[in-house]
Protein backbone atom coordinates (compact mmCIF):
# COMPACT_ATOMS: atom_id res chain seq x y z
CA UNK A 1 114.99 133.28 129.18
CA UNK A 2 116.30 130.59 131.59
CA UNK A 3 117.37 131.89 135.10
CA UNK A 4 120.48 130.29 136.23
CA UNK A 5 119.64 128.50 139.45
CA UNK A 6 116.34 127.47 137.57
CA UNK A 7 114.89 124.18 137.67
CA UNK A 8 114.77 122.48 134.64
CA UNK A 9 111.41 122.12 133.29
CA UNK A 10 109.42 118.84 131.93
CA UNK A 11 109.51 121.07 128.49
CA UNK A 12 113.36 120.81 128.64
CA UNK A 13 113.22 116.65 129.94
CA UNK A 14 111.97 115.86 127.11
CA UNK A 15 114.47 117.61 124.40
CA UNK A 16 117.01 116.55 126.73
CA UNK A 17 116.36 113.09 126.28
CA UNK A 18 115.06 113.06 123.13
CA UNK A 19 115.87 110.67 120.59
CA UNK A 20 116.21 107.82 123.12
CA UNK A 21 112.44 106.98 122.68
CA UNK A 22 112.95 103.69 120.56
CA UNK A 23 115.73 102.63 122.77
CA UNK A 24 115.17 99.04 124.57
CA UNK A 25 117.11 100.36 128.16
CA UNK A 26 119.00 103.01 129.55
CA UNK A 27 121.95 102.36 132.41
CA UNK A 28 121.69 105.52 134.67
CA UNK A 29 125.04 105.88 136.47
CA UNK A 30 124.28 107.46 139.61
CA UNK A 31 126.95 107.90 142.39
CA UNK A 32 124.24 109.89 144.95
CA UNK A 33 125.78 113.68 144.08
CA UNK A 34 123.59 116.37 142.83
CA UNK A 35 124.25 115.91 139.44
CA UNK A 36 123.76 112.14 139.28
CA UNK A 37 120.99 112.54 141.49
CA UNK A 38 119.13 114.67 139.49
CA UNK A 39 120.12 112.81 136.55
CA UNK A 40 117.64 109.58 138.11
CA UNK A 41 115.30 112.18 139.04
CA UNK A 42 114.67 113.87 135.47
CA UNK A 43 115.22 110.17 133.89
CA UNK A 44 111.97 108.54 135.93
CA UNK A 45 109.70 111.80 135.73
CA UNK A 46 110.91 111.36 131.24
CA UNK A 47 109.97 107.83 131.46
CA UNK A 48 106.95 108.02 133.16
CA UNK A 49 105.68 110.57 130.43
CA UNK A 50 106.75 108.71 127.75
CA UNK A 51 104.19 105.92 129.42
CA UNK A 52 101.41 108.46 129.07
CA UNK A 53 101.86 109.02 125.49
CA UNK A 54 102.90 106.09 123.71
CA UNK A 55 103.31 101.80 124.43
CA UNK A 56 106.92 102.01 124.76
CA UNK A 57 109.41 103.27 126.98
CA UNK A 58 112.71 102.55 127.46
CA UNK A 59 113.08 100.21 130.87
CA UNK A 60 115.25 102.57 133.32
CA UNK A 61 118.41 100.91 135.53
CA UNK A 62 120.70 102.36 137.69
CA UNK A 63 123.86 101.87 139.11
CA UNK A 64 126.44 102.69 141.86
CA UNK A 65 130.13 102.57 141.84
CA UNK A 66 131.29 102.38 145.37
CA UNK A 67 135.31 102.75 145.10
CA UNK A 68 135.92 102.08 148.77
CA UNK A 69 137.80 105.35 149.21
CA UNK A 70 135.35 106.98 151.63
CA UNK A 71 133.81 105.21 154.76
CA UNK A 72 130.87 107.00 153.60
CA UNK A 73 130.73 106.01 150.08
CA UNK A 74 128.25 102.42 151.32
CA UNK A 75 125.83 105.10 152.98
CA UNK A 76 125.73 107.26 149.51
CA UNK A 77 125.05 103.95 147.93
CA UNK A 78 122.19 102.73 150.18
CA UNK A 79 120.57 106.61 149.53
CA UNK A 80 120.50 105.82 145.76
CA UNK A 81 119.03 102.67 146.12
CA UNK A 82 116.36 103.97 148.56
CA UNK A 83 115.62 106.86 146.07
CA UNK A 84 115.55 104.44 143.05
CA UNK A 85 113.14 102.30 144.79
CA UNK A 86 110.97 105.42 145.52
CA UNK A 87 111.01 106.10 141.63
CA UNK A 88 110.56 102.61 140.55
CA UNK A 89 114.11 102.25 139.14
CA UNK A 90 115.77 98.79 140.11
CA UNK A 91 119.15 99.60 141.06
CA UNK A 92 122.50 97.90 141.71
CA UNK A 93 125.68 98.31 143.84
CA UNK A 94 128.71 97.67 142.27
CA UNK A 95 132.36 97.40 143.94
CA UNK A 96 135.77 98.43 142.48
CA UNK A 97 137.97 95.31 143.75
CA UNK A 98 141.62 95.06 144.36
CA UNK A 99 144.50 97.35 145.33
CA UNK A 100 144.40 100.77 144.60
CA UNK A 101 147.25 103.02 143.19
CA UNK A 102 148.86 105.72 145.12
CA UNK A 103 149.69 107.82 142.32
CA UNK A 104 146.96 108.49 139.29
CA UNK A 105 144.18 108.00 141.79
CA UNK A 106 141.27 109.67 139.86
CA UNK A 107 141.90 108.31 136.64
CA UNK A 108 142.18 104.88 138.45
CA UNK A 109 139.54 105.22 139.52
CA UNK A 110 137.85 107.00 136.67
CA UNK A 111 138.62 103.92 134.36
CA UNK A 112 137.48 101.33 136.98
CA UNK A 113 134.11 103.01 136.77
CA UNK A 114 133.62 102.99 133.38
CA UNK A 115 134.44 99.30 132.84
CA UNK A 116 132.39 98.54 135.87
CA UNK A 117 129.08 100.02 134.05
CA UNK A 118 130.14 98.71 130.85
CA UNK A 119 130.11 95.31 132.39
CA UNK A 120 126.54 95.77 133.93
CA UNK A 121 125.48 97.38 130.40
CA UNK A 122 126.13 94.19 128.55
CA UNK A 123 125.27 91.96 131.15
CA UNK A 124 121.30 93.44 131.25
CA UNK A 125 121.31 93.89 127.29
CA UNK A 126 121.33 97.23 127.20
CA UNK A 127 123.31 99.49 125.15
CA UNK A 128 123.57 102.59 126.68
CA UNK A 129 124.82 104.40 129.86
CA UNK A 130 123.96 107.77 130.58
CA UNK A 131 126.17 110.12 132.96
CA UNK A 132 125.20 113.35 134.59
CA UNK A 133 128.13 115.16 133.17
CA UNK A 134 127.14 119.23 133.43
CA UNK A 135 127.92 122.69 131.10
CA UNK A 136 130.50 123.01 134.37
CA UNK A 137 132.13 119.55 134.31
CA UNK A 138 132.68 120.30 130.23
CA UNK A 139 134.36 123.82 131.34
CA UNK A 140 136.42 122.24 134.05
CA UNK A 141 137.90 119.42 131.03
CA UNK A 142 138.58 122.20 128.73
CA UNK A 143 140.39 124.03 131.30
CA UNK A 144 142.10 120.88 132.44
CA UNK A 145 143.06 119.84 128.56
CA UNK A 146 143.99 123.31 127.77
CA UNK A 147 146.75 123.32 130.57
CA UNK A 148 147.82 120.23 128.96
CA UNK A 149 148.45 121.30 126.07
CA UNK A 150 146.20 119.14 124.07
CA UNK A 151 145.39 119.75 120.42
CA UNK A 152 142.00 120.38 119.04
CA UNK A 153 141.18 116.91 119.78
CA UNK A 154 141.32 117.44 123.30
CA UNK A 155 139.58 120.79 123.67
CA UNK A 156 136.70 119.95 121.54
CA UNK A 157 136.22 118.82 125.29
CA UNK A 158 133.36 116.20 125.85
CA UNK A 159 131.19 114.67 123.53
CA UNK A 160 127.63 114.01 123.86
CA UNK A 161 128.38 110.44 123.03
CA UNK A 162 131.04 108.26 122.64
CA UNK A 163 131.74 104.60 122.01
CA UNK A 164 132.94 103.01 125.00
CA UNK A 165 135.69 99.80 124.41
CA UNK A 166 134.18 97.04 126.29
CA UNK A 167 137.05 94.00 124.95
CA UNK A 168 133.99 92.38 123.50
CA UNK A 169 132.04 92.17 120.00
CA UNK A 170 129.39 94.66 121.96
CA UNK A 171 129.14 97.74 121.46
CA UNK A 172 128.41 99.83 124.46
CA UNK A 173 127.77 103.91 123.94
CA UNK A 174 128.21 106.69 126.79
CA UNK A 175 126.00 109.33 126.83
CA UNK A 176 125.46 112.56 128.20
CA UNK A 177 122.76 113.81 128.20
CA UNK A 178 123.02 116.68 130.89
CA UNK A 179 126.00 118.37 128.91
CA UNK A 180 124.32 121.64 128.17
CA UNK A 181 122.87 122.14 131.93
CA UNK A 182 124.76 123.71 135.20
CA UNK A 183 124.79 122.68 138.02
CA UNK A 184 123.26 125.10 139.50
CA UNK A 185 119.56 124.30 137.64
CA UNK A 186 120.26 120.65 138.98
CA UNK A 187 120.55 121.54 142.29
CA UNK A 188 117.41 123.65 141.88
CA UNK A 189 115.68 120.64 140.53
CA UNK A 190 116.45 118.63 143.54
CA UNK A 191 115.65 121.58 146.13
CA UNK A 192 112.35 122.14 144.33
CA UNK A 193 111.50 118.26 144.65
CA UNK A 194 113.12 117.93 148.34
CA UNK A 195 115.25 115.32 147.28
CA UNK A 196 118.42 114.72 149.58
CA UNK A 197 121.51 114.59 147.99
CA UNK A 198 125.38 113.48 149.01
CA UNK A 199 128.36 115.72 148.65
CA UNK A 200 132.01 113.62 148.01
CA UNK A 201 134.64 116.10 150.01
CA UNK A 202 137.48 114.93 147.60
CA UNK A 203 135.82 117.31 144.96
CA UNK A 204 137.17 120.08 146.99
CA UNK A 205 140.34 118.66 148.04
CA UNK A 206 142.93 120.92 146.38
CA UNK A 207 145.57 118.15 145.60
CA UNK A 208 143.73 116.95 142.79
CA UNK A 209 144.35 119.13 139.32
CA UNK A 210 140.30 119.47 138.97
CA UNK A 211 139.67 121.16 142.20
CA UNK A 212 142.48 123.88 141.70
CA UNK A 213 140.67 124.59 138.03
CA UNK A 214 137.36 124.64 139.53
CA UNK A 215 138.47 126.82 142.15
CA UNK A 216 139.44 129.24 139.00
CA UNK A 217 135.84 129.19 137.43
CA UNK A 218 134.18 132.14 139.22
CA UNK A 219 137.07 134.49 138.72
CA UNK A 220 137.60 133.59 134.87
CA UNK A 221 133.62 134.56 134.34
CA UNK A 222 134.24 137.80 135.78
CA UNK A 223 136.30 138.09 132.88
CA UNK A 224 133.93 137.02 130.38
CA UNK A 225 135.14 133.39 130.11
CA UNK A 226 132.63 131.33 131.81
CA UNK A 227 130.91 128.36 131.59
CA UNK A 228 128.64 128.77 128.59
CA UNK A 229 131.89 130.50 126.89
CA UNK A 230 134.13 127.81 127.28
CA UNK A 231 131.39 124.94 126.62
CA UNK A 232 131.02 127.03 122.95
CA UNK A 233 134.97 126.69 122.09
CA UNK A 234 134.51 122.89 122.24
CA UNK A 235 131.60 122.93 120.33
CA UNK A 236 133.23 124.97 117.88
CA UNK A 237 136.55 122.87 118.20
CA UNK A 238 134.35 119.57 117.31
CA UNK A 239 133.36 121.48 114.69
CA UNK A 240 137.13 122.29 113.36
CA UNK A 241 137.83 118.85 114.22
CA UNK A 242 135.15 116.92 111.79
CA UNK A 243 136.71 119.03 108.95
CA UNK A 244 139.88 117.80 109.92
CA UNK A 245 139.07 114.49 109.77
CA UNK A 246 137.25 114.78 107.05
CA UNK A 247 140.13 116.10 104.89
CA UNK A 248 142.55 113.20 106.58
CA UNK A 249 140.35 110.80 105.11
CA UNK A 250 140.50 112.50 101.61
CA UNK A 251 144.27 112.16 102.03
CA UNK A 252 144.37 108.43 102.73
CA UNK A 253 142.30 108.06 100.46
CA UNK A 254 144.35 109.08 97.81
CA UNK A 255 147.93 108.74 99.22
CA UNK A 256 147.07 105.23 100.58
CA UNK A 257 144.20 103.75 99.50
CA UNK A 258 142.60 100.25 100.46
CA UNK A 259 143.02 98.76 104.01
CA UNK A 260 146.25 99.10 106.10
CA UNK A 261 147.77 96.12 107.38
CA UNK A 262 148.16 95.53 111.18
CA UNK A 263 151.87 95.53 110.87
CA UNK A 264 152.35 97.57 107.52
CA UNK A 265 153.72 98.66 105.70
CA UNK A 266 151.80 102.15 104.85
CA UNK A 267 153.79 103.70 101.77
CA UNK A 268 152.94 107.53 101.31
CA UNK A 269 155.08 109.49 98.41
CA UNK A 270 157.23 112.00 100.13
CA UNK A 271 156.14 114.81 97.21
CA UNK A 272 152.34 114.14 97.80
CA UNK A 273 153.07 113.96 102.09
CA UNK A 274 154.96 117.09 101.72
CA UNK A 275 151.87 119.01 99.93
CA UNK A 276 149.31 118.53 102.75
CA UNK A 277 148.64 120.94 105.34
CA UNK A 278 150.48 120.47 108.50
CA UNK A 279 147.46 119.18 110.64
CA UNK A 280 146.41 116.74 108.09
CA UNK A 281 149.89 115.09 107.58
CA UNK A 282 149.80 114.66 111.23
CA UNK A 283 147.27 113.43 111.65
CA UNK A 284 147.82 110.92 108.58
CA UNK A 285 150.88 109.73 110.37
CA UNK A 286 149.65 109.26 113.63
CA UNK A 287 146.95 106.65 112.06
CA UNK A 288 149.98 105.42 110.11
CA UNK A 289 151.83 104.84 113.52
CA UNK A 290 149.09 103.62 115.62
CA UNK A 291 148.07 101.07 112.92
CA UNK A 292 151.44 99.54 112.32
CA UNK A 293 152.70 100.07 115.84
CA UNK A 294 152.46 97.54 118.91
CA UNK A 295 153.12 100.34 121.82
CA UNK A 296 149.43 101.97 122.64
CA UNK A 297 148.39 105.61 121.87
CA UNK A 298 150.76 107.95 120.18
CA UNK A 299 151.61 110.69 122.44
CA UNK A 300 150.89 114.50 120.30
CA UNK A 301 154.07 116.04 121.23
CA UNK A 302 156.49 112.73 120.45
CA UNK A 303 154.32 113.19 116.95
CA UNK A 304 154.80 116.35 116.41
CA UNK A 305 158.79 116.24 117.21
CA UNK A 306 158.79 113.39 114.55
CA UNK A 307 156.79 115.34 111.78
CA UNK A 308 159.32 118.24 112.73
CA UNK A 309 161.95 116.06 111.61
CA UNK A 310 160.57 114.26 108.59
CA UNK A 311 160.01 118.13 106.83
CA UNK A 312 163.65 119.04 107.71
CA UNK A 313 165.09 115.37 107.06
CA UNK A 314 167.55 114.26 104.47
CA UNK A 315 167.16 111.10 103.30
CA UNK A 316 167.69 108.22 103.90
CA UNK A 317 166.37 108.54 107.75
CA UNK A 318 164.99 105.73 110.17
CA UNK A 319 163.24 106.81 112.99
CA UNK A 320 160.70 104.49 115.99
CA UNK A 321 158.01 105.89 117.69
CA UNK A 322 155.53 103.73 119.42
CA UNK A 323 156.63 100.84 118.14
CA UNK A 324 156.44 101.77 114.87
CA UNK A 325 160.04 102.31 112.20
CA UNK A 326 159.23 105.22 110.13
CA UNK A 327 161.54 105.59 106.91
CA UNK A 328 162.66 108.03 104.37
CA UNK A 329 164.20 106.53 101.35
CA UNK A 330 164.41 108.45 98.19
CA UNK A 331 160.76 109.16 96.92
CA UNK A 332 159.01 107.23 99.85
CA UNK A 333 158.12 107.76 103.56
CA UNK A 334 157.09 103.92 105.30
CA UNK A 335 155.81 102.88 108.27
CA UNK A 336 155.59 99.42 109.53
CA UNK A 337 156.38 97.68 112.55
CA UNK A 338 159.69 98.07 114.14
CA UNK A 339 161.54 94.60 114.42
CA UNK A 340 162.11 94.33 118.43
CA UNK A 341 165.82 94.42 118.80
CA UNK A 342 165.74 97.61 116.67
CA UNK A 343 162.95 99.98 118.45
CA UNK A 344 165.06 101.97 120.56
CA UNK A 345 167.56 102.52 117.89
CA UNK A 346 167.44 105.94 116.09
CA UNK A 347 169.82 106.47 113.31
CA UNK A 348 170.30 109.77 110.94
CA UNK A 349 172.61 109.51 108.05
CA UNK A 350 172.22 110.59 104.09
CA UNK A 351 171.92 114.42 101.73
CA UNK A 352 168.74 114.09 99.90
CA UNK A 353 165.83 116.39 101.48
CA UNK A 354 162.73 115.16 102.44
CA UNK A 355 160.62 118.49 101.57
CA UNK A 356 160.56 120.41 98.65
């Protein structure tokens, strides 16, 4: 049985990383907290045993963000770099340039980080950068979706790994491989090794959505809701989620088969759009909309409203929606692009129904 503020063991190092044996580098992104901290830590004592036991090892790199937000953000950096030359790790500073936003600070911020690493990633050759994302980290973005109101998408929280968009042919992959670990046992880990770590003060500072859930964590597992509890709903929602898809797919398949053109159109009989369960209809026209459309991400509640519609609609109907012009006319529902001088137009006219 694994105590909670235990440190995690060289047993549990290597399931943690396994699977990344073969791999020709790792980019460690390590910002000097505990978690990040003992991220470097548990990667250099993984790759050193892997040298013990076989020829190859994955070469190890890490890297810093410093945002420029804190005056002591340069003096986290140096820390890493000091530690990472104590482990044998090269390392490498990296600054987030230009001015930053007033409002939508931490995703700023958030998204400036990512492309930062992705940019190292591809510049060494290496395909894959690991984060020190925790069990708690996964409760806090379930929490944080949840009061959202995301869809099952959204709370099947945080995945181990995920394809990161780099605006390049190369393909760059996030990974995490600390998901299933607290805190708590990574602070352990670094008290047992006396390794120093830094704490950023914005993590408690109560204007940011985060800090205010976090805050909530103790008293929700004196409920029964904890960490572990929370990190099994998303695991259970990725679950529900691959069915999902896997049953959208069966749908295009046979509603719309062959490729989709950027612009459309995507023709789906109204009878045969009608039949499918609610989720997978949605989710069918959201890939209809997002494919055809020119204006980003389709937001789940503007999707919804418009799927509310279609099942009550009499046709004809012309509705937009993310730069998309989706039409009922008699047996057919279409989506293609909506010409420009049309998109904000919404007209509802006609006395056939769309439904059955």
């Amino acid at each position: 049985m694994v105590i909670a503020d235990q440190a995690v063991s060289g047993e549990e190092v290597d399931a943690l990383f396994g699977g990344l044996e073969g791999l020709r580098g790792l980019l460690l992104a390590v910002s000097g907290g505990s978690d990040s901290t003992a991220l470097l830590v548990l990667a250099a004592r993984w790759a050193a045993g892997l040298k013990k036991r076989r020829k190859h090892s994955p070469k190890l790199a890490a890297v810093t963000i410093d945002h420029g937000l804190r005056p002591e953000s340069r003096r986290e950096a140096l820390a890493v770099k000091r530690l990472a030359r104590r482990l044998d790790i090269p390392h490498r500073t990296l600054s987030w340039q230009g001015n930053k936003p007033k409002t939508g600070l931490q995703e700023a911020a958030r998204n400036a980080r990512y492309r930062l690493l992705a940019e190292e990633a591809a510049r060494v050759g290496y395909e894959y950068i690991l984060t020190a994302h925790t069990l708690d980290d996964q409760a806090e973005t379930v929490l944080f979706r949840l009061a959202r109101g995301s869809g099952l998408t959204g709370l099947a929280g945080m995945a181990h790994a995920a394809p990161i968009p780099v605006g390049s042919d190369a393909a760059i992959f996030l990974l995490r491989p600390l998901l299933s670990v607290s805190k708590a046992r990574l602070t352990a880990t670094l008290r047992a090794a006396s390794i120093p770590h830094s704490e950023d003060p914005t993590n408690r500072d109560p204007r940011f959505t985060r800090t205010r859930l976090r805050a909530l964590l103790p008293e929700l597992a004196r409920e029964g809701l904890d960490a572990h509890g929370l990190s099994r709903l998303a695991s259970r929602m990725r679950r529900a989620e691959a069915t999902i898809e896997f049953a959208v797919a069966v749908a295009r398949e046979a509603l719309a088969p062959g490729p989709w053109r950027e612009r459309g159109p995507v023709v789906f009989k109204t009878a045969q759009f009608a039949d499918l369960p609610a989720e997978v209809a949605l989710r069918l026209l959201g890939q209809a909309i997002a494919q055809t459309g020119n204006e980003g991400t389709v937001e789940l509640g503007k999707l919804e409203l418009l799927y509310e519609a279609l099942r009550n609609a009499r046709a004809p109907l012309r509705r937009t929606l993310a730069g998309a012009l989706i039409a009922v006319a008699a047996d057919r529902l279409t989506i293609e692009r909506a010409p420009a001088r049309r998109s904000s137009t919404i007209r509802r006219t006609g006395s056939r129904r769309f439904v059955k």
